[in-house]
Protein backbone atom coordinates (compact mmCIF):
# COMPACT_ATOMS: atom_id res chain seq x y z
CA UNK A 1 11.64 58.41 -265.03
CA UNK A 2 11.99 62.46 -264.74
CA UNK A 3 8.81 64.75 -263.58
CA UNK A 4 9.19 68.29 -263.64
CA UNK A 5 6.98 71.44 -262.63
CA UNK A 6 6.17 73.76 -265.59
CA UNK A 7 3.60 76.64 -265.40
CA UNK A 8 1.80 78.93 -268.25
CA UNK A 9 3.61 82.20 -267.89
CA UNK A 10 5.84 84.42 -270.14
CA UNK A 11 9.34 82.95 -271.16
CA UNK A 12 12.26 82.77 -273.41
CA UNK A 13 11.43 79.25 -273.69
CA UNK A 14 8.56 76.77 -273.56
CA UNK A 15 8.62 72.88 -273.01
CA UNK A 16 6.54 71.19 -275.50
CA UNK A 17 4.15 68.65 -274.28
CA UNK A 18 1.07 66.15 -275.34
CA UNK A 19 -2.71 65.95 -274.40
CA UNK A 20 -1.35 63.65 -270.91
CA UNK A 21 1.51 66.36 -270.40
CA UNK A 22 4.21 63.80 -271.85
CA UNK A 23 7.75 66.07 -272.89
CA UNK A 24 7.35 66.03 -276.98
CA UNK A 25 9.79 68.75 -277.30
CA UNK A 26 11.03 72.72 -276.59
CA UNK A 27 10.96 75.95 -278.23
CA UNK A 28 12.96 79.27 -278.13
CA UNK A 29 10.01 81.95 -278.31
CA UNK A 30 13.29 84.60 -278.95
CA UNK A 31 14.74 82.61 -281.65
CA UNK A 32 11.83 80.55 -283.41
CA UNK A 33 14.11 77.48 -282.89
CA UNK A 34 11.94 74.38 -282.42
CA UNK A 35 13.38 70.46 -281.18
CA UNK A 36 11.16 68.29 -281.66
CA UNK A 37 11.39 64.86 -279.57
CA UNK A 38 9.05 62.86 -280.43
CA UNK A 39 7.87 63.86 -284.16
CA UNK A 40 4.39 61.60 -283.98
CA UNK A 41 2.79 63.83 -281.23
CA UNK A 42 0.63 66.25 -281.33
CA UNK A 43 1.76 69.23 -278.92
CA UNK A 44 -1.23 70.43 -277.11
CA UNK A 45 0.72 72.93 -274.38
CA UNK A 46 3.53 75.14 -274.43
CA UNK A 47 4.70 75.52 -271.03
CA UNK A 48 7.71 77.23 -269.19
CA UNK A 49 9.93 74.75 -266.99
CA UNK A 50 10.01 75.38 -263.56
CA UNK A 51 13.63 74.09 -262.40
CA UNK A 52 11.58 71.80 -259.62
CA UNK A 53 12.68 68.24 -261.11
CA UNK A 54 12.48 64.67 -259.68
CA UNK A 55 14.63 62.18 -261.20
CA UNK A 56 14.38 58.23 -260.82
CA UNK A 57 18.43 57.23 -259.96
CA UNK A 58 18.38 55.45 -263.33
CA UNK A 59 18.57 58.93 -265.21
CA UNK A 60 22.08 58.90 -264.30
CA UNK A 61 23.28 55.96 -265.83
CA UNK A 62 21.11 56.66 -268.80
CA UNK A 63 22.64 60.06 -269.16
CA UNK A 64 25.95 58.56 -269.21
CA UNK A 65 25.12 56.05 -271.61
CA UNK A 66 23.51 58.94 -273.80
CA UNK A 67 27.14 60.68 -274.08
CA UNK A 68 26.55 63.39 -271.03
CA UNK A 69 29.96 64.54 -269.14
CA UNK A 70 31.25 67.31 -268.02
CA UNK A 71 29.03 70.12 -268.27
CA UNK A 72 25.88 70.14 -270.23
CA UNK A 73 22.22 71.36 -270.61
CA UNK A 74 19.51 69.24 -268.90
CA UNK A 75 16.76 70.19 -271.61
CA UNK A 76 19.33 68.35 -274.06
CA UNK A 77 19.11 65.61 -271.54
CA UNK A 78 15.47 65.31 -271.76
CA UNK A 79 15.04 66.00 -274.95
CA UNK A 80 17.31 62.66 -275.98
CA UNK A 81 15.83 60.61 -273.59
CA UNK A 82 12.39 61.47 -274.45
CA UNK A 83 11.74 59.40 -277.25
CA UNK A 84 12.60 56.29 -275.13
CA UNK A 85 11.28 57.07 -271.68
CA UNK A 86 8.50 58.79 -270.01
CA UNK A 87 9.21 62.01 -269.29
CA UNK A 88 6.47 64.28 -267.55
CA UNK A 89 5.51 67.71 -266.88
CA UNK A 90 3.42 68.49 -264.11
CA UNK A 91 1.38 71.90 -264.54
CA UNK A 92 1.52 73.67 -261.26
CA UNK A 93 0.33 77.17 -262.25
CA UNK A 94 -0.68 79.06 -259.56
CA UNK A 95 0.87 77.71 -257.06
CA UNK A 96 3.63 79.53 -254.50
CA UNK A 97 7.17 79.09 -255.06
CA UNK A 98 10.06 80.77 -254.39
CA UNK A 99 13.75 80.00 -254.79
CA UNK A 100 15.19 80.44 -251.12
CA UNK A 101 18.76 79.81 -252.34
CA UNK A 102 19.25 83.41 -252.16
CA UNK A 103 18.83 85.55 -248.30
CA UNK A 104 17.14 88.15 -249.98
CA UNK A 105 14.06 85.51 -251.45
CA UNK A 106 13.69 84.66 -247.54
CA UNK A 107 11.93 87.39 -246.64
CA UNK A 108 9.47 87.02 -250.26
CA UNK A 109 8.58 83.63 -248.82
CA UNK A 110 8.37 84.79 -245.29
CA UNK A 111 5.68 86.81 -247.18
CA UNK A 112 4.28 84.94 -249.18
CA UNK A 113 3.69 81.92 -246.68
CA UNK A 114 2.49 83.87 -243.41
């Protein structure tokens, strides 16, 4: 249904997941504010979300059905679609990425990728 890339590094926020890396719920390390997803499971990592997402084209009539218009957080998204559909984290820590959506990132991948 939705993977996403999460890594274990320093953040405002962490994405709650299982022992298979299944989303359980989130966490504001600022606030203390938990949401929990999927109350029966046992979160095993704490993990910050990566912004690299692949959806299956069903998430968009699902997020319509769910009440989603306009504008509107996609960690609410996940977090009320959990419960009902698989949605995964994949742990990429480590790896190389960098957001090229700005010209002065070019040259930190040019970098980073020689």
């Amino acid at each position: 249904m939705i993977s996403f890339g999460v890594t274990s590094r320093t953040s405002s926020r962490n994405l709650l997941f299982n022992k298979d890396y299944r989303l359980v719920g989130w966490k504001n390390n600022k606030t203390g504010e938990v949401r929990i997803a999927i109350p029966d499971e046992t979160v095993v990592y704490e993990l910050a979300y990566s912004c690299v997402v692949i959806f299956e084209y069903d998430i968009f009539r699902l997020m319509e059905e769910a009440g989603f218009t306009g504008k509107f957080s996609l960690i609410d998204v996940y977090l009320t679609l959990a419960p009902q559909h698989r949605i995964m984290g994949y742990n990429h820590t480590g790896d190389k990425l960098v957001d090229v959506g700005k010209p002065e990132s070019v040259a930190i991948a040019e970098a980073l990728f020689k």
